[in-house]
Protein backbone atom coordinates (compact mmCIF):
# COMPACT_ATOMS: atom_id res chain seq x y z
CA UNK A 1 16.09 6.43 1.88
CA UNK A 2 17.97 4.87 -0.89
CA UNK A 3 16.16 2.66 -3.78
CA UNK A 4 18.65 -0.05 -2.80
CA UNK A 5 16.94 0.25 0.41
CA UNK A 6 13.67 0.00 -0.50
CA UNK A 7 14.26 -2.77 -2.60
CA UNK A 8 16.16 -4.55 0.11
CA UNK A 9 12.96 -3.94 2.53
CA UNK A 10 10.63 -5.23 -0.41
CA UNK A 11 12.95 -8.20 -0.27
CA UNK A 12 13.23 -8.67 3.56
CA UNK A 13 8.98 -8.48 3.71
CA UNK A 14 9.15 -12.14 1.91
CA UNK A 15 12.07 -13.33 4.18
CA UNK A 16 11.53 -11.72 7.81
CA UNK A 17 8.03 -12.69 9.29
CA UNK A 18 7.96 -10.29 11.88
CA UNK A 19 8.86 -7.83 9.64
CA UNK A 20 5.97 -8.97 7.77
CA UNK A 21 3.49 -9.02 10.64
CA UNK A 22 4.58 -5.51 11.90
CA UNK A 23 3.93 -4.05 8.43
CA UNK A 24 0.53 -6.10 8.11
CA UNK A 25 -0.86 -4.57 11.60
CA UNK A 26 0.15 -1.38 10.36
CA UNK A 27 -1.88 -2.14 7.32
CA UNK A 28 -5.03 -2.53 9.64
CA UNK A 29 -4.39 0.40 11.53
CA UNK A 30 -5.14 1.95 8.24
CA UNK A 31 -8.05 -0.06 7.52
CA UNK A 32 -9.27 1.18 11.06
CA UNK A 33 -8.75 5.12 10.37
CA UNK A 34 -10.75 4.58 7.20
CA UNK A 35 -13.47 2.89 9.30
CA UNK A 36 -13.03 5.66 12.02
CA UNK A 37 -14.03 8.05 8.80
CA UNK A 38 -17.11 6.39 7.87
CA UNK A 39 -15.55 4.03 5.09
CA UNK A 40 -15.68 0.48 5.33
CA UNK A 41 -13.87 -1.70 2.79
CA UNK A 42 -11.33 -5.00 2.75
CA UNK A 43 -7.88 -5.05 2.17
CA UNK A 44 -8.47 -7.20 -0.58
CA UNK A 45 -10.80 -4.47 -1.88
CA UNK A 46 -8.22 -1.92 -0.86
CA UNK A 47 -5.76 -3.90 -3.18
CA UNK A 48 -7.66 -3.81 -5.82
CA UNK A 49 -8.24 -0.48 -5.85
CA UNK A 50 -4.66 0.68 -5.53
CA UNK A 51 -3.74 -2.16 -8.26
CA UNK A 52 -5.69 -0.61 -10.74
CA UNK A 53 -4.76 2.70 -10.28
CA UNK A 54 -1.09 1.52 -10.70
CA UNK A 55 -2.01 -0.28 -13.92
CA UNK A 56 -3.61 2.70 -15.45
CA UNK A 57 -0.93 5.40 -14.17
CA UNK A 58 -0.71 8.48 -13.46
CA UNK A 59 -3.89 9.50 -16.13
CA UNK A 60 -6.35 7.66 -13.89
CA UNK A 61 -5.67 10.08 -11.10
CA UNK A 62 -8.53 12.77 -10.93
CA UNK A 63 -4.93 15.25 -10.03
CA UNK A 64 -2.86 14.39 -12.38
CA UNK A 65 -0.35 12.76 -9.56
CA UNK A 66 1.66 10.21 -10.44
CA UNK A 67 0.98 6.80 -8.44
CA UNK A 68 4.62 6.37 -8.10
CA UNK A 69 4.30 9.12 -5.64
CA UNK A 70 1.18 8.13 -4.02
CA UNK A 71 1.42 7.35 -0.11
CA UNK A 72 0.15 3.56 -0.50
CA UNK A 73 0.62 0.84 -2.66
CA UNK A 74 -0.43 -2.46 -3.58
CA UNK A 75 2.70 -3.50 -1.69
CA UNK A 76 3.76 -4.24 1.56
CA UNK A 77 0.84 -5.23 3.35
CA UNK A 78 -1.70 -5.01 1.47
């Protein structure tokens, strides 16, 4: 996938409601495998986590990985 395209799905979350309710349910379903592993959190509290470790970067991560590259964000859904 393009950045254009990313960027253009970023844009669409804000515009297309049922795009933004599809991507929020998927949200829960991961809010539901963490649950399913013993962990029990909020999205809100899932937010803040993955806010923080964008604002600190890559030298927060205990790997070294940069949180560009990470599999969630703070963004869509969350």
């Amino acid at each position: 996938m393009s950045i254009d395209h990313a960027q253009d799905f970023h844009k669409q979350m804000g515009e297309n409601e049922e795009m933004h309710t599809a991507v929020k349910a998927a949200s829960e379903k991961v809010l539901e495998i963490a649950k399913q592993n013993g962990l029990d959190f909020t999205r809100e509290e899932l937010a803040e986590v993955l806010a923080n470790k964008w604002k600190a970067g890559a030298d927060a991560d205990d790997d070294g990985a940069d949180p560009a590259t990470s599999f969630l964000s703070e963004r869509p859904g969350f």
